[in-house]
N, C-alpha and C. Protein backbone atom coordinates (compact mmCIF):
# COMPACT_ATOMS: atom_id res chain seq x y z
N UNK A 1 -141.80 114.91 58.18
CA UNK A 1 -141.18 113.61 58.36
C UNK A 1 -142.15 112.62 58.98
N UNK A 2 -143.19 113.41 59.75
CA UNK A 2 -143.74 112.15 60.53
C UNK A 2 -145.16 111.85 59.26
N UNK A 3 -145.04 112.78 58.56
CA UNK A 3 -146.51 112.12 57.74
C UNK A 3 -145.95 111.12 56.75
N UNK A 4 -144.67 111.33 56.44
CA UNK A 4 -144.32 110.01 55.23
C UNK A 4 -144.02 108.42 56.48
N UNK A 5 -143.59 108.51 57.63
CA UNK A 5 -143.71 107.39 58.58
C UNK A 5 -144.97 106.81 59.03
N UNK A 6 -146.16 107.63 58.32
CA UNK A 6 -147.60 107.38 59.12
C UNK A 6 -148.13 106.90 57.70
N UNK A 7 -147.49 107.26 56.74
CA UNK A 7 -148.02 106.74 55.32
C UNK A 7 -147.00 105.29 54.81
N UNK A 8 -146.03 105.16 55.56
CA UNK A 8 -145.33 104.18 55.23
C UNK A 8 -145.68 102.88 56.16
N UNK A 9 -145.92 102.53 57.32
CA UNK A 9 -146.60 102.64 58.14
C UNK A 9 -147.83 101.63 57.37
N UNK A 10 -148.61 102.92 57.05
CA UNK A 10 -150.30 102.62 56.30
C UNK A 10 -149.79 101.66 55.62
N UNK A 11 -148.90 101.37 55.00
CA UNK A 11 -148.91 101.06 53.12
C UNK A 11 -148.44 99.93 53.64
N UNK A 12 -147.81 99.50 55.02
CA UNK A 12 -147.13 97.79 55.16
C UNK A 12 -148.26 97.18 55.85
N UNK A 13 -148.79 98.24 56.85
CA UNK A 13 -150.06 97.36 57.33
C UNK A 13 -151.16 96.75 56.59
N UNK A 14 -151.33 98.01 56.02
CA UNK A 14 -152.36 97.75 54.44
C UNK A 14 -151.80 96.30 53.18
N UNK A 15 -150.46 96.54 53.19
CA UNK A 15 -149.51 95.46 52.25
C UNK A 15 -150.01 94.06 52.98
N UNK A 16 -149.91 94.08 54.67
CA UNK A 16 -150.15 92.63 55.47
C UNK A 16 -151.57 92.02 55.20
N UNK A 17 -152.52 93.34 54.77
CA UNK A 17 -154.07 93.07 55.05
C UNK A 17 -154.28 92.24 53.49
N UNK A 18 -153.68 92.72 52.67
CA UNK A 18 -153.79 92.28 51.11
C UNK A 18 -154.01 90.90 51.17
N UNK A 19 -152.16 90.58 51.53
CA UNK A 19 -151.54 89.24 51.39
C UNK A 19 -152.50 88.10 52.35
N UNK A 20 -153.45 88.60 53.90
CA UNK A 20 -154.09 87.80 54.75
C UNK A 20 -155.21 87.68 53.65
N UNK A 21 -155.65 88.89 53.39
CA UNK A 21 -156.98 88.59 52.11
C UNK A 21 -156.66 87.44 51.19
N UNK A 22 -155.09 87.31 50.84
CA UNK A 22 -155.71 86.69 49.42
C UNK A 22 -154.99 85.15 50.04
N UNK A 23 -154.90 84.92 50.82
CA UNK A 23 -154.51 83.70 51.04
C UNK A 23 -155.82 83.52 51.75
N UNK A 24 -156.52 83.57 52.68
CA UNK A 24 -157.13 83.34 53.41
C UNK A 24 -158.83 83.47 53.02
N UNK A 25 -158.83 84.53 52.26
CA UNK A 25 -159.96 84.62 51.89
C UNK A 25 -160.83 83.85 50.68
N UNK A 26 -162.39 83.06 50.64
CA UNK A 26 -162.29 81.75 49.69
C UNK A 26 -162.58 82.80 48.22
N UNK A 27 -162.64 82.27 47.27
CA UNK A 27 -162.55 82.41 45.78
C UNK A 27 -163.96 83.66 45.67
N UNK A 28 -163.71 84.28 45.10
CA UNK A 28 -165.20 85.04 44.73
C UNK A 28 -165.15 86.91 44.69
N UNK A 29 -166.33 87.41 44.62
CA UNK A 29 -166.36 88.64 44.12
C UNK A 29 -165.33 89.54 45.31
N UNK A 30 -165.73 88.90 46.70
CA UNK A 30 -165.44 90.19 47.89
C UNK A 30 -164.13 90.15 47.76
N UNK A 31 -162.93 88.82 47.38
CA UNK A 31 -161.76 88.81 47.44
C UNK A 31 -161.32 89.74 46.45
N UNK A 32 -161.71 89.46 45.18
CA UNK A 32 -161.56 90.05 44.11
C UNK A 32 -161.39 91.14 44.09
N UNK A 33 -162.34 92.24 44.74
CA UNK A 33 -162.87 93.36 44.67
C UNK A 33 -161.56 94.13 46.15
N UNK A 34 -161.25 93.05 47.22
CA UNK A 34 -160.38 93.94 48.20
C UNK A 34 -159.21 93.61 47.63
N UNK A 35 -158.65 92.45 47.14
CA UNK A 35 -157.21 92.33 46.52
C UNK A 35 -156.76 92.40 45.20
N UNK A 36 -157.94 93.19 44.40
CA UNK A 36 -157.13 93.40 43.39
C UNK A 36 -156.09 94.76 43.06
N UNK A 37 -155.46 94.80 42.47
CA UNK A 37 -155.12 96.63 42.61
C UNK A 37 -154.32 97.04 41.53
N UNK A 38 -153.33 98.20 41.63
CA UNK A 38 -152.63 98.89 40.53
C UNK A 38 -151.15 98.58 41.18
N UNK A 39 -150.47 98.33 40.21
CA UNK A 39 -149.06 98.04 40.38
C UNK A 39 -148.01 99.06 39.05
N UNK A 40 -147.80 100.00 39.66
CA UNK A 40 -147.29 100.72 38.86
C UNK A 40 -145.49 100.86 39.65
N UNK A 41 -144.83 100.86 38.18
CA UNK A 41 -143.38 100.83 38.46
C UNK A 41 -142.42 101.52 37.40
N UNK A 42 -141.44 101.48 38.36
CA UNK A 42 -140.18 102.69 37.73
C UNK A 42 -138.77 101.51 37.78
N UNK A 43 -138.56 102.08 36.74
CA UNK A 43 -136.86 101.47 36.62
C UNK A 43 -136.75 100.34 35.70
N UNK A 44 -135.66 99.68 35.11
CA UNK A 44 -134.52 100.21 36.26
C UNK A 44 -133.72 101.58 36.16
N UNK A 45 -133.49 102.04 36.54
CA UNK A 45 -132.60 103.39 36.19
C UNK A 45 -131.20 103.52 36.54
N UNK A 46 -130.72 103.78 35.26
CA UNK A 46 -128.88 103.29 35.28
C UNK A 46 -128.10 104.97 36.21
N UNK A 47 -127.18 104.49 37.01
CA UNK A 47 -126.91 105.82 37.06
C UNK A 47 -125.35 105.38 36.92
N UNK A 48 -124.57 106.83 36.22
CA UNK A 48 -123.13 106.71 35.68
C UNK A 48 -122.47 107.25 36.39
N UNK A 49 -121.48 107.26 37.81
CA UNK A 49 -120.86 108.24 38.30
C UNK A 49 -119.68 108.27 37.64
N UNK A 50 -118.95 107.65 36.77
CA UNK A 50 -117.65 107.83 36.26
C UNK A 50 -117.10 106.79 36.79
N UNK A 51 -116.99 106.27 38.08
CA UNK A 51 -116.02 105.39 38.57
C UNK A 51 -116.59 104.59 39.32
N UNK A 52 -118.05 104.92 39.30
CA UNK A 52 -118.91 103.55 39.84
C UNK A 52 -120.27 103.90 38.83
N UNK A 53 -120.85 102.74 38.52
CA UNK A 53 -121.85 102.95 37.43
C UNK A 53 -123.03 101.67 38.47
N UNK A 54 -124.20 102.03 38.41
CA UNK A 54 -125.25 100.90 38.51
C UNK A 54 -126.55 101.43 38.63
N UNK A 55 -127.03 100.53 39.07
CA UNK A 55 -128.62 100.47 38.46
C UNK A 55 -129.42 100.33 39.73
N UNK A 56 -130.75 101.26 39.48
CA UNK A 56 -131.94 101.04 40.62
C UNK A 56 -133.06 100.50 40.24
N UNK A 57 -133.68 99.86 40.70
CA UNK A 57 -135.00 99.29 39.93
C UNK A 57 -135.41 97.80 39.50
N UNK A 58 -136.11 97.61 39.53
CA UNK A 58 -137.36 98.44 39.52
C UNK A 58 -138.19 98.31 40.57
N UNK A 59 -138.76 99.63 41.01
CA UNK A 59 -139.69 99.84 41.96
C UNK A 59 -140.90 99.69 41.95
N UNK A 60 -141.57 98.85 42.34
CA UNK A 60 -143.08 98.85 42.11
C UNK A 60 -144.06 99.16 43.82
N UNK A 61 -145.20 100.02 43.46
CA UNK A 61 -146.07 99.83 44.59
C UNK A 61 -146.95 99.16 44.60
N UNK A 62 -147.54 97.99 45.10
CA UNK A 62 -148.70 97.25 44.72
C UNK A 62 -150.19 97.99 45.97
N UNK A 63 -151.17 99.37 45.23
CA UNK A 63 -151.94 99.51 45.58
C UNK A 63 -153.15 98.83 45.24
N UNK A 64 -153.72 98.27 46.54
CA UNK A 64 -155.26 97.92 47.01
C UNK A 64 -155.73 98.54 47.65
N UNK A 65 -157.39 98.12 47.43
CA UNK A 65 -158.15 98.72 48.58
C UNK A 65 -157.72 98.56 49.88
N UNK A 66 -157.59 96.91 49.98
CA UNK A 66 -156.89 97.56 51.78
C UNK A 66 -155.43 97.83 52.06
N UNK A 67 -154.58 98.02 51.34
CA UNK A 67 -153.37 98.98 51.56
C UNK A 67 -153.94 100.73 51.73
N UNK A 68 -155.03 100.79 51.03
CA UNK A 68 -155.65 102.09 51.18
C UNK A 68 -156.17 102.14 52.33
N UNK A 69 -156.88 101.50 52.89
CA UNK A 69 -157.62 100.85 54.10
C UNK A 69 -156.46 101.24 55.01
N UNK A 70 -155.58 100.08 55.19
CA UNK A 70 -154.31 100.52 56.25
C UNK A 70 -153.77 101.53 56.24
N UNK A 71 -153.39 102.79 55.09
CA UNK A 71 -153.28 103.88 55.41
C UNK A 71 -154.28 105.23 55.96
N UNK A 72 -155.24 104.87 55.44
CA UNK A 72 -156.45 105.39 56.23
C UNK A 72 -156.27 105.09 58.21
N UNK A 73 -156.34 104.14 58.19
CA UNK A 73 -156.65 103.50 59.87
C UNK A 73 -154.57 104.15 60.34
N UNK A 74 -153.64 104.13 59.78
CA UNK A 74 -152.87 104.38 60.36
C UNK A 74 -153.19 105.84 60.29
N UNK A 75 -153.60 106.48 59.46
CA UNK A 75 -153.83 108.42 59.70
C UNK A 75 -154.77 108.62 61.05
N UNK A 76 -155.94 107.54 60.88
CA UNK A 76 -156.72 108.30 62.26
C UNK A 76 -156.25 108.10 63.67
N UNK A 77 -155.19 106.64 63.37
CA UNK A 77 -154.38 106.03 64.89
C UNK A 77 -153.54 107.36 65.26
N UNK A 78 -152.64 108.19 63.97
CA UNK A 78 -151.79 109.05 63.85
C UNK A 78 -152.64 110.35 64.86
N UNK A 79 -153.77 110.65 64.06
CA UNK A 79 -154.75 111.82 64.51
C UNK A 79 -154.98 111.68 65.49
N UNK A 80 -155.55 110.86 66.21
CA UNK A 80 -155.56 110.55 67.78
C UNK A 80 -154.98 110.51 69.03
N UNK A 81 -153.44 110.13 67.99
CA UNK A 81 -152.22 110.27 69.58
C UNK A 81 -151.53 111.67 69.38
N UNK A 82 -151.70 112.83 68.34
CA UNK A 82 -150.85 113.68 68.50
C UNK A 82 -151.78 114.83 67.92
């Protein structure tokens, strides 16, 4: 339980570092290269219970280098206090 909170964790801090990159950072290769990434997604997916029916989705993760970055730095913060 505590490694998916230390990876979830990673992935919003890492999510904050993106969004400061790409607003903040000026036009050119280094932005490019930390905020670009893979956005892979699921759904929507219908589900039928008989007497309630609906839908999930769609889920997407938007991985970057520094969402990778922030989960990295949250594992060694993790490694350190416990």
């Amino acid at each position: 339980m505590f490694h998916v909170l230390v990876l979830a964790s990673g992935f919003v801090a890492g999510g904050l570092l993106t969004q400061v990159a790409r607003r903040f950072l000026p036009a050119g290769a280094v932005k490019e290269f930390l905020t670009t990434g893979v956005t892979p997604a699921i759904g929507p997916l219908p589900i039928d219970l008989i007497i309630l029916k609906f839908a999930v989705g769609p889920v997407a993760l938007d991985v970057s280098l520094l969402s990778l970055l922030g989960v990295l730095i949250a594992y060694l913060i993790a490694r350190s206090l416990f």
